[in-house]
PDB file of N, CA and C in Angstrom:
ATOM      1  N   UNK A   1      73.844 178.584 126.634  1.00  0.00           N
ATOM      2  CA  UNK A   1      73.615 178.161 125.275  1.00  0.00           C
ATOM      3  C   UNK A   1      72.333 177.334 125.233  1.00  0.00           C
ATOM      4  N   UNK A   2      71.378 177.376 124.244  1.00  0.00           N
ATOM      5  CA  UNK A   2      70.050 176.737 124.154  1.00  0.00           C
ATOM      6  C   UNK A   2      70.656 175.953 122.716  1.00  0.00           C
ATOM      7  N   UNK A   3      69.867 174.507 122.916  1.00  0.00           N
ATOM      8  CA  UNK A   3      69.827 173.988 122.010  1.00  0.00           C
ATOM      9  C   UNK A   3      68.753 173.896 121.748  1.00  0.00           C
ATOM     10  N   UNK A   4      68.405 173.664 119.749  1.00  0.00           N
ATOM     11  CA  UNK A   4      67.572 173.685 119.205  1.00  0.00           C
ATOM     12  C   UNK A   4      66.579 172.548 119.838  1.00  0.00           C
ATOM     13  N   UNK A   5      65.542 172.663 119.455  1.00  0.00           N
ATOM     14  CA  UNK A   5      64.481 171.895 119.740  1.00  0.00           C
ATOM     15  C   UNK A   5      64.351 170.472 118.788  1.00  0.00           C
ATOM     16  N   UNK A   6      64.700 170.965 117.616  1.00  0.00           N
ATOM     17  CA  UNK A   6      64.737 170.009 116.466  1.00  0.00           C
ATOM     18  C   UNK A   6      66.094 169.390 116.596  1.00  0.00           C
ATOM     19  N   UNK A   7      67.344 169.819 117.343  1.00  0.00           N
ATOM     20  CA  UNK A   7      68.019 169.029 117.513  1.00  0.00           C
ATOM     21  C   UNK A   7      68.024 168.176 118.749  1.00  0.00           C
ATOM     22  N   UNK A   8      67.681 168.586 119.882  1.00  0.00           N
ATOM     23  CA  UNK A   8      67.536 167.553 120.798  1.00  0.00           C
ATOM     24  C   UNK A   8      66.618 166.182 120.444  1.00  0.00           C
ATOM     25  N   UNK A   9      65.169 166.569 120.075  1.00  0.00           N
ATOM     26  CA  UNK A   9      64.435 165.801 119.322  1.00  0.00           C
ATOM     27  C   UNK A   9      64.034 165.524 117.988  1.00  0.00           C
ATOM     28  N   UNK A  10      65.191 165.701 117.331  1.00  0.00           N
ATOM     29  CA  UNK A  10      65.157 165.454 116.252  1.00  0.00           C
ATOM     30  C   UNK A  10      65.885 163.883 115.605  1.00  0.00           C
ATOM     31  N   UNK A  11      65.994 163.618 114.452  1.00  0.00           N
ATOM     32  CA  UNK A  11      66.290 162.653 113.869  1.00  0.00           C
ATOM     33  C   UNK A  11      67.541 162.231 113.931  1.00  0.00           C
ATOM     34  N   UNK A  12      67.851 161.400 114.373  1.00  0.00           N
ATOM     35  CA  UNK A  12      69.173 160.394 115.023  1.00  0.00           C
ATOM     36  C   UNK A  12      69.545 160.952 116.465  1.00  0.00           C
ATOM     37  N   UNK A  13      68.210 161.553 117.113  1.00  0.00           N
ATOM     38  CA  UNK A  13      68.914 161.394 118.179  1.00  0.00           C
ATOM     39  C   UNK A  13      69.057 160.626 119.317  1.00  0.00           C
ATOM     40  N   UNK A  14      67.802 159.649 118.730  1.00  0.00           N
ATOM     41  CA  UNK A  14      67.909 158.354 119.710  1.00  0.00           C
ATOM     42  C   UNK A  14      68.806 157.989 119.630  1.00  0.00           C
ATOM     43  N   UNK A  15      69.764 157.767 118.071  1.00  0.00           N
ATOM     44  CA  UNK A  15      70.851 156.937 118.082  1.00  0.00           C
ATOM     45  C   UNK A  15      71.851 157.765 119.212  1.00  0.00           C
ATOM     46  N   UNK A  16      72.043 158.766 118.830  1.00  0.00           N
ATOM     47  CA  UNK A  16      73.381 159.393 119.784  1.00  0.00           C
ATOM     48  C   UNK A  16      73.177 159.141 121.017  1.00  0.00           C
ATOM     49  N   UNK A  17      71.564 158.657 121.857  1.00  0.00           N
ATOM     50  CA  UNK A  17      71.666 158.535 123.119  1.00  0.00           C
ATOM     51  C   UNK A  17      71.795 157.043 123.321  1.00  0.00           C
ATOM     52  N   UNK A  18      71.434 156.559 122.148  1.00  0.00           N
ATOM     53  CA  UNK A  18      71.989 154.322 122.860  1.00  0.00           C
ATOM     54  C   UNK A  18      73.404 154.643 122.152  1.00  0.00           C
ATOM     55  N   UNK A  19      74.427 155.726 121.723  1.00  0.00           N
ATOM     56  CA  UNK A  19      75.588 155.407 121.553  1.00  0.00           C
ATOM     57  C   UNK A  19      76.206 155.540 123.340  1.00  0.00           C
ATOM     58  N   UNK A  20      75.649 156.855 123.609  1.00  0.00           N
ATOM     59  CA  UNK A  20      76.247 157.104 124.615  1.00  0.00           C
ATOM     60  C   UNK A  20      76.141 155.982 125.628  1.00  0.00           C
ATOM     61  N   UNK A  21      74.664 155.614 125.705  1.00  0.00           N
ATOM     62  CA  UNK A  21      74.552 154.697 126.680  1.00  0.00           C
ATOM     63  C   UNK A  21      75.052 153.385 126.852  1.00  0.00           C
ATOM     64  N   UNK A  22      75.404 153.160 125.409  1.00  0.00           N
ATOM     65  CA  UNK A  22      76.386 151.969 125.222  1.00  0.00           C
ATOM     66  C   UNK A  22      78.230 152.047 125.750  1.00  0.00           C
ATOM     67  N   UNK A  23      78.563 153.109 125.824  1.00  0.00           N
ATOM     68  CA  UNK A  23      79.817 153.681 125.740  1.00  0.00           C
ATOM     69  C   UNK A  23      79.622 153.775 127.261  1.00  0.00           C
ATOM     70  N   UNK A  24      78.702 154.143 128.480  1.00  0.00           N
ATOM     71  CA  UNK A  24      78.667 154.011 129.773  1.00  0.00           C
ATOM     72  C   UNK A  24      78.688 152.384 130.125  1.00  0.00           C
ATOM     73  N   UNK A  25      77.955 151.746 129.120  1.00  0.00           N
ATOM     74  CA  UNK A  25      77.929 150.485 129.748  1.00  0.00           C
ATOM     75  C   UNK A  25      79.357 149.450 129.081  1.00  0.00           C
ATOM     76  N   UNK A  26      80.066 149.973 128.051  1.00  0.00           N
ATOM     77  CA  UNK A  26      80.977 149.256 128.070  1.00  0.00           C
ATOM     78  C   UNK A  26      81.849 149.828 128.958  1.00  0.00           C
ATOM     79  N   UNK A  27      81.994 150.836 129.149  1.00  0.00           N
ATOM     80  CA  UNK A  27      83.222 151.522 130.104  1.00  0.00           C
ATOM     81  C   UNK A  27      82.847 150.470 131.633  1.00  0.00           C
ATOM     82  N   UNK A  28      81.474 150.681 132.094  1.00  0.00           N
ATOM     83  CA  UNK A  28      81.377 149.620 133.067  1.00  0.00           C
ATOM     84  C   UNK A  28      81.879 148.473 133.404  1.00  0.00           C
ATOM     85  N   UNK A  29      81.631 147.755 132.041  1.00  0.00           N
ATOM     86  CA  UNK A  29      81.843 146.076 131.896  1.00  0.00           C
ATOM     87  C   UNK A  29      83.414 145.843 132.189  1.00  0.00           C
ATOM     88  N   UNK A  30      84.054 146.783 131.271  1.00  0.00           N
ATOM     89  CA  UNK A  30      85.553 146.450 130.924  1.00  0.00           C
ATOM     90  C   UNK A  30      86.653 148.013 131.097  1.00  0.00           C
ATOM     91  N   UNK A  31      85.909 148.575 131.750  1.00  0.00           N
ATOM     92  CA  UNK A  31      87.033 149.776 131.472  1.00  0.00           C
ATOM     93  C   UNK A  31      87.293 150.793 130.141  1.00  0.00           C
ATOM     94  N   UNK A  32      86.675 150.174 129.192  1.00  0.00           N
ATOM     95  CA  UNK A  32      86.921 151.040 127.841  1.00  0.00           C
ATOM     96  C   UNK A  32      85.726 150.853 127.123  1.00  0.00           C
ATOM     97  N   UNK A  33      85.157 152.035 126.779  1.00  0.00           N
ATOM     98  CA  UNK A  33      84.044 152.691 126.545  1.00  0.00           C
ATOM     99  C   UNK A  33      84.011 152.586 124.732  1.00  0.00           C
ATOM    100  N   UNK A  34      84.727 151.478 124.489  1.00  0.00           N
ATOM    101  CA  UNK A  34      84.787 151.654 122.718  1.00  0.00           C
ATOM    102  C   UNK A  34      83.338 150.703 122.515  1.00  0.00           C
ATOM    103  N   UNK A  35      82.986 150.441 121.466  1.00  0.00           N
ATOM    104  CA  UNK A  35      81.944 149.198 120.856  1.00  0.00           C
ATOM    105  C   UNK A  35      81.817 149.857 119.918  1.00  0.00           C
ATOM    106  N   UNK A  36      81.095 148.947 118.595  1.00  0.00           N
ATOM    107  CA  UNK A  36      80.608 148.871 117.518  1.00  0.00           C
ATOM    108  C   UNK A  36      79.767 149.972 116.767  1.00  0.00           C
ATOM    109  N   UNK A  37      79.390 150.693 117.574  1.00  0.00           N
ATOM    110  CA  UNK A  37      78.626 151.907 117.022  1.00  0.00           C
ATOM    111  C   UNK A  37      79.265 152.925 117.452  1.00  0.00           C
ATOM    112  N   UNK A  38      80.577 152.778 117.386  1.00  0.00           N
ATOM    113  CA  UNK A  38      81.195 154.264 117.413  1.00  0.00           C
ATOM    114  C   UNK A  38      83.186 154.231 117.012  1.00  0.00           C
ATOM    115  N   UNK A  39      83.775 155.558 116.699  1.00  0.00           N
ATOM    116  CA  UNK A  39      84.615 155.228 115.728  1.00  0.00           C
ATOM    117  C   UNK A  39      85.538 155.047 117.143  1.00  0.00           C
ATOM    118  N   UNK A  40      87.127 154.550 116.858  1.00  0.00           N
ATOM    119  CA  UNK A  40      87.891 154.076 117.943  1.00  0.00           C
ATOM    120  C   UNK A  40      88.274 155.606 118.848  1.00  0.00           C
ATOM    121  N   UNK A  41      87.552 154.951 120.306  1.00  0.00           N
ATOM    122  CA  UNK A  41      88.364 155.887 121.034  1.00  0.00           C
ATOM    123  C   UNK A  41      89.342 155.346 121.946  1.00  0.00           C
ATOM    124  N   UNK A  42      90.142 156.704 121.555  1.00  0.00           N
ATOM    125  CA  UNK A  42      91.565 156.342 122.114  1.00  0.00           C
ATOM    126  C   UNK A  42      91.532 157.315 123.347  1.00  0.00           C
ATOM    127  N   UNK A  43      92.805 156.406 124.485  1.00  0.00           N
ATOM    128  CA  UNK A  43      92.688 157.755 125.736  1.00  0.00           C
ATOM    129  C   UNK A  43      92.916 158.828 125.480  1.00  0.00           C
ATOM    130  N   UNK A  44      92.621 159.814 126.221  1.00  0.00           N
ATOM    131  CA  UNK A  44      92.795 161.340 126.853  1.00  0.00           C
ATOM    132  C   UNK A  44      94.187 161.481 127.352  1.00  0.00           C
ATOM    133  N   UNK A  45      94.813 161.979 126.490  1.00  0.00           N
ATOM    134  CA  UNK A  45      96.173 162.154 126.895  1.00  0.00           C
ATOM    135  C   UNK A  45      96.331 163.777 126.600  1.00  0.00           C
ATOM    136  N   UNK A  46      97.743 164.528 127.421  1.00  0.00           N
ATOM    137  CA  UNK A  46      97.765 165.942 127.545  1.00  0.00           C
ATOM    138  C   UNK A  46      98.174 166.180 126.509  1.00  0.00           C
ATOM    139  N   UNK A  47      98.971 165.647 125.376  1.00  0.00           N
ATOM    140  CA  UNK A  47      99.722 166.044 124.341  1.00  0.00           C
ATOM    141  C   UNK A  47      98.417 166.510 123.377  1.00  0.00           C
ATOM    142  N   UNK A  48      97.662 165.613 122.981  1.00  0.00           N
ATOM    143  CA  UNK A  48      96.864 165.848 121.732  1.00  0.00           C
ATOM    144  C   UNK A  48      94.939 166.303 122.371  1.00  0.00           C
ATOM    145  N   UNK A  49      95.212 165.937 123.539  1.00  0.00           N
ATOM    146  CA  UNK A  49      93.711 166.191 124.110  1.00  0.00           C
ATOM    147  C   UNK A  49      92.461 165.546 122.949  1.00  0.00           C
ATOM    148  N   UNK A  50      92.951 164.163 123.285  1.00  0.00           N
ATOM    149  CA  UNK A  50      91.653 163.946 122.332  1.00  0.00           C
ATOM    150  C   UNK A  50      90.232 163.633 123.641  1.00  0.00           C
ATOM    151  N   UNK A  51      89.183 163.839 121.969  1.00  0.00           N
ATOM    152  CA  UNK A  51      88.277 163.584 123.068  1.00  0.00           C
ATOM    153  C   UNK A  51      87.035 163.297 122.377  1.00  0.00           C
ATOM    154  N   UNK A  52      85.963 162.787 122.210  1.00  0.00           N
ATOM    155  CA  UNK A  52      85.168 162.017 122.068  1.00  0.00           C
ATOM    156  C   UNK A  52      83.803 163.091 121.718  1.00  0.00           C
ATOM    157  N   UNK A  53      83.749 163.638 120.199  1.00  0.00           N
ATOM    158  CA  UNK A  53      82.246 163.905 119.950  1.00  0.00           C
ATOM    159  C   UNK A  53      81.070 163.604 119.872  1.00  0.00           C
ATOM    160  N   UNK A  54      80.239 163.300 120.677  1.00  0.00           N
ATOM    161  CA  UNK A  54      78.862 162.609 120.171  1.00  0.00           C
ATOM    162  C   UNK A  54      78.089 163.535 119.402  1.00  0.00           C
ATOM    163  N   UNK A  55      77.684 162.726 118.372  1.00  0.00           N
ATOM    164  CA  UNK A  55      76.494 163.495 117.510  1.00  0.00           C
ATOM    165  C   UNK A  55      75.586 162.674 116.201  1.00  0.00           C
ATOM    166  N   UNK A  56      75.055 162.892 115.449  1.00  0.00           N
ATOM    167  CA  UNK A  56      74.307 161.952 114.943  1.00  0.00           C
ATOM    168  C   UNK A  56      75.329 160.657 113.905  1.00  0.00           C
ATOM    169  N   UNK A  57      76.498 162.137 113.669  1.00  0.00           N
ATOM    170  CA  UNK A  57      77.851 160.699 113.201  1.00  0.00           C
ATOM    171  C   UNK A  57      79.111 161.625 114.303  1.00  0.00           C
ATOM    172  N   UNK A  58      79.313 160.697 115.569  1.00  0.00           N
ATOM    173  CA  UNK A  58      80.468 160.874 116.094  1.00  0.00           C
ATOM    174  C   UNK A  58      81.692 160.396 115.920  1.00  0.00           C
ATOM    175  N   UNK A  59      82.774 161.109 116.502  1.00  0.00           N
ATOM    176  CA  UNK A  59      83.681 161.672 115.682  1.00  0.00           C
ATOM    177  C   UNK A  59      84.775 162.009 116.771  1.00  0.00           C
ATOM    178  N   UNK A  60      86.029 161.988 116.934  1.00  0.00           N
ATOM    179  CA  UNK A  60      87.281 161.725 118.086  1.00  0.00           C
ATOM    180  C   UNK A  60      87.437 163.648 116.926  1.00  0.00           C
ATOM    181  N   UNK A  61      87.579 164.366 118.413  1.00  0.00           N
ATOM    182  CA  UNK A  61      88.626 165.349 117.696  1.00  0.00           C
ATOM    183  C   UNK A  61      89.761 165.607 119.165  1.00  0.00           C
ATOM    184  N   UNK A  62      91.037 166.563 118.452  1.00  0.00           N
ATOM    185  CA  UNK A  62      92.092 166.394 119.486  1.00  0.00           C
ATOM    186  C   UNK A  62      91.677 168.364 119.753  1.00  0.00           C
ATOM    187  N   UNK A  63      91.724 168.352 121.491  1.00  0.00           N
ATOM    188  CA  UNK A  63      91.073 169.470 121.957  1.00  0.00           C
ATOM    189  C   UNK A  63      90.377 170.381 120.719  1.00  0.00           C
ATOM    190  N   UNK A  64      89.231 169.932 121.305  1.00  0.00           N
ATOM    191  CA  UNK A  64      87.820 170.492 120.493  1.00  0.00           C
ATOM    192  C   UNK A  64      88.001 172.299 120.899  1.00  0.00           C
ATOM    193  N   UNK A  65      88.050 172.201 122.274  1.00  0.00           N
ATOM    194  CA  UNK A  65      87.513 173.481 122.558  1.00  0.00           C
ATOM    195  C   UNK A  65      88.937 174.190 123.228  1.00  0.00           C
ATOM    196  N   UNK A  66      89.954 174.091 122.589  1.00  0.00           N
ATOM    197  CA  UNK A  66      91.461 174.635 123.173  1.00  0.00           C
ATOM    198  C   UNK A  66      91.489 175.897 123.107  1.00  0.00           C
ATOM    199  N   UNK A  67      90.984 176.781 122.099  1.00  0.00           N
ATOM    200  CA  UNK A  67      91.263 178.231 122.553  1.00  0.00           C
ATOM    201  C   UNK A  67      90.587 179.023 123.476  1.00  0.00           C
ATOM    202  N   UNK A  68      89.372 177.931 123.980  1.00  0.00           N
ATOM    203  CA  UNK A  68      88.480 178.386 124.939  1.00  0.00           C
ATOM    204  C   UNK A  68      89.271 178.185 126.567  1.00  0.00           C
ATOM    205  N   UNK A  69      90.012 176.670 126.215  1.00  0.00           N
ATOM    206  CA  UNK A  69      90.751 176.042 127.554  1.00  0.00           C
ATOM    207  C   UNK A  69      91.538 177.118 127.836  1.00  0.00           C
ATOM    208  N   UNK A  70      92.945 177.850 127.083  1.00  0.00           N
ATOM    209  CA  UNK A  70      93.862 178.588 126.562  1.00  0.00           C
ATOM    210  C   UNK A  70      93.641 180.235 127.390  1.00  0.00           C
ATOM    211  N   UNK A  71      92.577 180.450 126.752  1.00  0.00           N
ATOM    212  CA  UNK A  71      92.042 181.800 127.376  1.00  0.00           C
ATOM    213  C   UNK A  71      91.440 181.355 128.684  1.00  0.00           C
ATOM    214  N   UNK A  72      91.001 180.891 129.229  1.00  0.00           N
ATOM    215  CA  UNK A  72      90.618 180.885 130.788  1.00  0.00           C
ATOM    216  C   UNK A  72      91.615 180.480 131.451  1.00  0.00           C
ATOM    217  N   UNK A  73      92.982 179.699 130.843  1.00  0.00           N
ATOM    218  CA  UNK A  73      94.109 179.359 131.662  1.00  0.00           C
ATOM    219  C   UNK A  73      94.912 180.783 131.956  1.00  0.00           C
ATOM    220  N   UNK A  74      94.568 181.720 131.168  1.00  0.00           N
ATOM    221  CA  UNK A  74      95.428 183.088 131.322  1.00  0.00           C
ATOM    222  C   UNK A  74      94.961 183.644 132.468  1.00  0.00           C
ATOM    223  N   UNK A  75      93.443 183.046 133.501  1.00  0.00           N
ATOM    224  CA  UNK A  75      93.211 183.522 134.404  1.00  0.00           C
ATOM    225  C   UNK A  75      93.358 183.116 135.494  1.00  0.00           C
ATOM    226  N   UNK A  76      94.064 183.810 136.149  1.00  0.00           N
ATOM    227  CA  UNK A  76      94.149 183.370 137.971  1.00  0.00           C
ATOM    228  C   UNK A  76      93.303 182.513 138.644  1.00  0.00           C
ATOM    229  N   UNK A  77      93.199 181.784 139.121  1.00  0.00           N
ATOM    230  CA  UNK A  77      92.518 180.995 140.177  1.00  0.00           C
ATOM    231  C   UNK A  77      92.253 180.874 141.570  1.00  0.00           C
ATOM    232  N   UNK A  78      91.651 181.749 142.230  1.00  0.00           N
ATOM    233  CA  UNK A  78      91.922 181.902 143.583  1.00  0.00           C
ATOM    234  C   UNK A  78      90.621 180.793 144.026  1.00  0.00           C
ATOM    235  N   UNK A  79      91.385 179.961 145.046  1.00  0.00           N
ATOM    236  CA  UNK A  79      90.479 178.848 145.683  1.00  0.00           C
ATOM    237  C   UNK A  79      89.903 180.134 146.791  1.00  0.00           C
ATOM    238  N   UNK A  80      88.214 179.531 146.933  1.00  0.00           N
ATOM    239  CA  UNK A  80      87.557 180.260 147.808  1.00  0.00           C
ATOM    240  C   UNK A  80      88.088 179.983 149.159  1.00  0.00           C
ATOM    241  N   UNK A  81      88.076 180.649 149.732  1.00  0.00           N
ATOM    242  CA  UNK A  81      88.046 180.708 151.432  1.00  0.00           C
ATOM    243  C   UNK A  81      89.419 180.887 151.819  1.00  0.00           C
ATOM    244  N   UNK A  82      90.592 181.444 150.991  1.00  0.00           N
ATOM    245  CA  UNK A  82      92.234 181.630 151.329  1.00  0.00           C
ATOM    246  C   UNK A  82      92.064 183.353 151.240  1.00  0.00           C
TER     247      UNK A  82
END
């Protein structure tokens, strides 16, 4: 997948990268990656799979990408070298 050009460097995307980088450095400080410039995240739990959108307004959705998870779980898994 290519992302746009105008979206990588485009407008708010500094913000989305001092959100993120804020969200590494609170997770550092204290274990939980919440602060002020972003809406409450809550843990990653199996029931609702939430999980944490960054984007110019981020946004908690519960498994974003489940029918993608869903369909590759229908496939076998063979660990290499057995």
């Amino acid at each position: 997948m290519t992302i746009p050009e105008s979206r990588v460097n485009g407008p708010g995307a500094q913000d989305v990268s001092n959100a993120m980088a804020d969200a590494f450095i609170a997770l550092a400080r204290n274990g939980n990656p919440n602060h002020a410039g972003l809406p409450a995240w809550t843990p990653y739990g199996l029931e609702h799979r939430e999980t944490m959108l960054f984007d110019v307004t981020s946004r908690m959705a519960n498994d974003p990408r489940g029918d993608e998870r869903e369909f590759f779980a229908r496939i076998p898994y063979i660990q290499p070298g057995t």
